[in-house]
N, C-alpha and C. Protein backbone atom coordinates (compact mmCIF):
# COMPACT_ATOMS: atom_id res chain seq x y z
N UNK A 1 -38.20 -4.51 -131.26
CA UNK A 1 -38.50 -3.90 -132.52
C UNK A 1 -37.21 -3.28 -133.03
N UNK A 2 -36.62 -3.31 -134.72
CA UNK A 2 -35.48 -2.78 -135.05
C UNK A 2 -35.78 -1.50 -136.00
N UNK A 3 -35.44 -0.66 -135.94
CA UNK A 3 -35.32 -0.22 -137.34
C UNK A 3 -33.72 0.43 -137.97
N UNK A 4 -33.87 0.02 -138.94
CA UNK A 4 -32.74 -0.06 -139.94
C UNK A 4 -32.32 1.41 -140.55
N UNK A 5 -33.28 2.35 -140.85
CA UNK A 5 -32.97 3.45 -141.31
C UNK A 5 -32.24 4.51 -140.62
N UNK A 6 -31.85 5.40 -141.12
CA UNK A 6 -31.57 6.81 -140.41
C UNK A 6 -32.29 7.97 -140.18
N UNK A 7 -32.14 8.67 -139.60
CA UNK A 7 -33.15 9.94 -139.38
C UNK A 7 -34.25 9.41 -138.16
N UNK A 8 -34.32 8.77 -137.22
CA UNK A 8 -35.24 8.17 -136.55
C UNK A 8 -35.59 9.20 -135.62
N UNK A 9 -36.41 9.52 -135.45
CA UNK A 9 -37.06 10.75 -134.35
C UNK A 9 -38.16 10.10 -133.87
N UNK A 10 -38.46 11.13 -132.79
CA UNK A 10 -39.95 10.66 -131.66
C UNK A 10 -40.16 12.03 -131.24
N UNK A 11 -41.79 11.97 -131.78
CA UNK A 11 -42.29 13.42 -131.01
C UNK A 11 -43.54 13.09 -130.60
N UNK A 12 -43.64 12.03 -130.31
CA UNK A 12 -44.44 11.44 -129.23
C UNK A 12 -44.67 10.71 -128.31
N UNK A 13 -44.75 9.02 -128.03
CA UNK A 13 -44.39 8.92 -127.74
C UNK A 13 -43.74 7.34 -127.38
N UNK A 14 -42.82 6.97 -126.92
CA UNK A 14 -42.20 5.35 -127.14
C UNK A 14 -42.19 4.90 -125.74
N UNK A 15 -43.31 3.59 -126.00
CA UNK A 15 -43.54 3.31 -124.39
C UNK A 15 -42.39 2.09 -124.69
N UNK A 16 -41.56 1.58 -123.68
CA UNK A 16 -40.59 0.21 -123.34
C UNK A 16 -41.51 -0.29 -122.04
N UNK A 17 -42.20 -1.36 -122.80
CA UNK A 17 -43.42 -2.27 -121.65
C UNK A 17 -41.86 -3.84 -121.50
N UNK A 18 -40.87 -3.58 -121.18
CA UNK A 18 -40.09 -4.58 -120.72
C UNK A 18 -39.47 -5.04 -121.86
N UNK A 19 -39.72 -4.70 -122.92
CA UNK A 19 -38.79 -5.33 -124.52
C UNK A 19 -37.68 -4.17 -124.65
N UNK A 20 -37.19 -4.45 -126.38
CA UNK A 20 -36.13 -3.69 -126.62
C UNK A 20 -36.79 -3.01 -128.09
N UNK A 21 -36.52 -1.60 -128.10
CA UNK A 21 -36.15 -1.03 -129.07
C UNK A 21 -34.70 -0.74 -129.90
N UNK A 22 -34.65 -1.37 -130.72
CA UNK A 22 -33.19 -1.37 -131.39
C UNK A 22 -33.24 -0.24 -132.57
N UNK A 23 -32.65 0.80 -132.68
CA UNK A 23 -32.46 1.63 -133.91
C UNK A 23 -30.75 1.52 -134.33
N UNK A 24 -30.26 1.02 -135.44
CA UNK A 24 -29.38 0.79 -136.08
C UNK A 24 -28.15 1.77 -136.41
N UNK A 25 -28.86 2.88 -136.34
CA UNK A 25 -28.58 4.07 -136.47
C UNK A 25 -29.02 5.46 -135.67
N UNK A 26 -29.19 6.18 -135.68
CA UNK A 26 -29.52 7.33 -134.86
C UNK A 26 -30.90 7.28 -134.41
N UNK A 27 -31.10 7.86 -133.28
CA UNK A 27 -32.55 8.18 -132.92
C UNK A 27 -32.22 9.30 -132.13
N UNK A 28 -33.53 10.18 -132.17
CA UNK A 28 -33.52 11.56 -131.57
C UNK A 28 -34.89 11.74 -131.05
N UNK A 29 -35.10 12.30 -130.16
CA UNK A 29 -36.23 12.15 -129.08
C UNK A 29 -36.53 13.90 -129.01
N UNK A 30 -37.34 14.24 -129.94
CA UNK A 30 -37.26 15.83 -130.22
C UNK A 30 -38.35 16.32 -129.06
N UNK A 31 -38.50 17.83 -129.01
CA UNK A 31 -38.86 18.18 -127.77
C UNK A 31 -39.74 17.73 -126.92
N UNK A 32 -40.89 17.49 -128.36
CA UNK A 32 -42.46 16.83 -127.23
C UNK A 32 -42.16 15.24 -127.22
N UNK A 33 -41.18 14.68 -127.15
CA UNK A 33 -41.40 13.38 -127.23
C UNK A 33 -40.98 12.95 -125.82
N UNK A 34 -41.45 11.66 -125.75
CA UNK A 34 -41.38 11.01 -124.25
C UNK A 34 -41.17 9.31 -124.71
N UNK A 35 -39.57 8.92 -123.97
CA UNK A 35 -39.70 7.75 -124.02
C UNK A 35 -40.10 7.63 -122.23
N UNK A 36 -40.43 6.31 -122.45
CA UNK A 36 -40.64 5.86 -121.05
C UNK A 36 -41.20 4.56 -120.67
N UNK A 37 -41.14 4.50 -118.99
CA UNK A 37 -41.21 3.15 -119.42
C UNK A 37 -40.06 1.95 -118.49
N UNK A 38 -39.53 0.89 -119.00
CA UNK A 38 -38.75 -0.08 -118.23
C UNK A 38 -38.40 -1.49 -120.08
N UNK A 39 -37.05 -0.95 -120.02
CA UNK A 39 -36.50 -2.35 -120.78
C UNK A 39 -35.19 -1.98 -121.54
N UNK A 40 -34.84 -2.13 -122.76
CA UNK A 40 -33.49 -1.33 -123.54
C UNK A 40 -34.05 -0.76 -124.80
N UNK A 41 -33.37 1.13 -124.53
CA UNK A 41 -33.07 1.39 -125.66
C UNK A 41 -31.57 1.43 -126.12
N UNK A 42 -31.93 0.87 -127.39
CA UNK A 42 -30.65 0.73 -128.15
C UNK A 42 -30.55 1.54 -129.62
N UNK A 43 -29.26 2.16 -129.37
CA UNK A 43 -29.40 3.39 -131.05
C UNK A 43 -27.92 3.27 -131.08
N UNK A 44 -27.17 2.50 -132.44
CA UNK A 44 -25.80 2.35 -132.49
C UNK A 44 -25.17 3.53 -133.02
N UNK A 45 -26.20 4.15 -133.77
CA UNK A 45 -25.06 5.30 -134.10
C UNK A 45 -25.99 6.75 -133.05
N UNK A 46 -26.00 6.51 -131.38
CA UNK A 46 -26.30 7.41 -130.59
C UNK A 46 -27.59 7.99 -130.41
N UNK A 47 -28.00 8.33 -129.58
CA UNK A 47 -29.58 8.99 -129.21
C UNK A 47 -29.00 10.54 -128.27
N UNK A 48 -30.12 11.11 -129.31
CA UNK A 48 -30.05 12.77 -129.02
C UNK A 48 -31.21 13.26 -128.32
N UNK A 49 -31.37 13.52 -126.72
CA UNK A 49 -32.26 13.48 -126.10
C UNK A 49 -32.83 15.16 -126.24
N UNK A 50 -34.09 15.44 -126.39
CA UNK A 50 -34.25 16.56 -126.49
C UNK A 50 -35.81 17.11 -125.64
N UNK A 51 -35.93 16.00 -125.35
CA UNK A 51 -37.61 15.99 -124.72
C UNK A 51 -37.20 15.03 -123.26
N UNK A 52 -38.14 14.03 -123.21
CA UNK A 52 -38.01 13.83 -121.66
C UNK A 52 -37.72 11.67 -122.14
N UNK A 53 -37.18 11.66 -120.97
CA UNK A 53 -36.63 10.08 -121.25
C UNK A 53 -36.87 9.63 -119.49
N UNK A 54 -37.82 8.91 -118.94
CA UNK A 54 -38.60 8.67 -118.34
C UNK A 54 -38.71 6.98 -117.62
N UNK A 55 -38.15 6.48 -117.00
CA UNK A 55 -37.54 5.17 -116.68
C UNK A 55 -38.35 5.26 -115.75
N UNK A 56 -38.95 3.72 -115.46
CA UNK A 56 -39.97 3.54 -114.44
C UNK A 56 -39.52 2.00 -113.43
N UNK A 57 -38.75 1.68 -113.99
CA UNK A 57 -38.14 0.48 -113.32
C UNK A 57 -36.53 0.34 -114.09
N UNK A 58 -36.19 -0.82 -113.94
CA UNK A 58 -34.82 -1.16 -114.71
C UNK A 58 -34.47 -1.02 -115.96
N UNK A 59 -33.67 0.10 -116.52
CA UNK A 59 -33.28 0.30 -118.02
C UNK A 59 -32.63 0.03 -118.32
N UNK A 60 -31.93 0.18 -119.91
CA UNK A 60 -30.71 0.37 -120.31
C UNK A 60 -31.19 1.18 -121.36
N UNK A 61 -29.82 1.98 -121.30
CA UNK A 61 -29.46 2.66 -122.88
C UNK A 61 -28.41 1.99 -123.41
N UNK A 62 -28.48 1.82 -124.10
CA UNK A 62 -27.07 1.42 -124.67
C UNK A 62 -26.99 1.91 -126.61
N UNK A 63 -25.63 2.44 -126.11
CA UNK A 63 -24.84 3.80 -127.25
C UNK A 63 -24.83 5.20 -127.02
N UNK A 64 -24.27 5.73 -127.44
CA UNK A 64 -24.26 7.59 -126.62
C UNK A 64 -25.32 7.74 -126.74
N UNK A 65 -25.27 8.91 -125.20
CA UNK A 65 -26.03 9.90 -125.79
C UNK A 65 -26.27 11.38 -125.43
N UNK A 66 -26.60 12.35 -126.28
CA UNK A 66 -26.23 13.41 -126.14
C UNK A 66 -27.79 13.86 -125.51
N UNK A 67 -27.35 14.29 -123.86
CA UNK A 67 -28.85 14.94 -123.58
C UNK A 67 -28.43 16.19 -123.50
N UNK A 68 -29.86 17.06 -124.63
CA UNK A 68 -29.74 18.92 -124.80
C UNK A 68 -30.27 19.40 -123.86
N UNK A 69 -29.86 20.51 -123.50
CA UNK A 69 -30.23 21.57 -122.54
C UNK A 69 -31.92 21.71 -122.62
N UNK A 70 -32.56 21.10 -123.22
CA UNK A 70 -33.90 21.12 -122.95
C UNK A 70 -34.41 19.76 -122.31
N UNK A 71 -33.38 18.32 -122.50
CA UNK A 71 -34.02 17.49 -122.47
C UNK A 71 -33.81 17.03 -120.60
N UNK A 72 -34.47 15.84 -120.15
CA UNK A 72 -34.32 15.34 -119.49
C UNK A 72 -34.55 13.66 -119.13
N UNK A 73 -33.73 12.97 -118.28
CA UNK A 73 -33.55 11.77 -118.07
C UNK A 73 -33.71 11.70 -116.69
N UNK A 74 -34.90 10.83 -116.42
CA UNK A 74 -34.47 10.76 -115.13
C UNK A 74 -35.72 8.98 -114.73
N UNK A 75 -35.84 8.95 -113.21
CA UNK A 75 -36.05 8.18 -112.84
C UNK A 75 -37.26 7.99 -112.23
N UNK A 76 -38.74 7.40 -112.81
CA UNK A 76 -40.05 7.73 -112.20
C UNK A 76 -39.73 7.65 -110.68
N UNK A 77 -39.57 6.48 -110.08
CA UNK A 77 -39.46 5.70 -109.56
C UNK A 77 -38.69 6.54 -108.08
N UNK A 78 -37.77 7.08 -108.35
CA UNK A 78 -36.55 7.71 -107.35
C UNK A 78 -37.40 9.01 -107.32
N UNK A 79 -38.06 9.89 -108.06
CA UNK A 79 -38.80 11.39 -107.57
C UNK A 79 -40.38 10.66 -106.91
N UNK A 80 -40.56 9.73 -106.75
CA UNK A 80 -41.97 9.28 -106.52
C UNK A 80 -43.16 9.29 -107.25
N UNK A 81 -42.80 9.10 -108.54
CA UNK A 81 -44.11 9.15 -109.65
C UNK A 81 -44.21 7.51 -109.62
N UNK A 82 -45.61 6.68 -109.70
CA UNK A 82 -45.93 5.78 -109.95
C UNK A 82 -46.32 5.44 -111.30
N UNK A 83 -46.79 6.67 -111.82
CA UNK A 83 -47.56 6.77 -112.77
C UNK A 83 -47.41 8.12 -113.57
N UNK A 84 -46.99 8.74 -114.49
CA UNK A 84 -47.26 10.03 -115.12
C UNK A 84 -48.52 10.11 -115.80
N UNK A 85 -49.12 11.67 -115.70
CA UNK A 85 -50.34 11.53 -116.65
C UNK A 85 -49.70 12.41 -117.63
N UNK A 86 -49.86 11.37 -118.93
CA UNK A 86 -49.13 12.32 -119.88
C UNK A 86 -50.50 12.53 -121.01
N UNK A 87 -50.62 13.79 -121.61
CA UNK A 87 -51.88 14.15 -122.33
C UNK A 87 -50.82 13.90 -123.86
């Protein structure tokens, strides 16, 4: 999936079921948002992590990115989550 615009945010949430998300331009992942998941995100002009970014098998990011002191990245898989229950 691409999108072309600017201003791209997520405050909920972006599952990667093995495809690619392409944003052209910026994307920002504001506090309550959750990517997660297994495949590529892609944001050419950078992704601003501010909530939680959630990898469950093999990822990619690809283009910066700036993770804030609130956000986190990490790896289901390596802390032993099979599954998150996310409400």
């Amino acid at each position: 999936m691409r999108f072309a615009g600017a201003g791209n945010t997520n405050s909920g949430q972006v599952t990667l079921a093995g495809g690619q998300v392409n944003f052209l331009l910026d994307f920002t992942n504001n506090a309550s948002g959750l990517v997660i998941g297994n495949g590529t995100l892609r944001a050419d002009g950078g992704t601003t992590n501010n909530g939680v970014m959630a990898f469950t098998a093999t990822a990619n990011v690809i283009g910066d990115v700036t993770n804030a002191t609130s956000g986190l990245i990490t790896d289901l898989l390596q802390i032993g989550v099979s599954r998150p229950n996310v409400e």
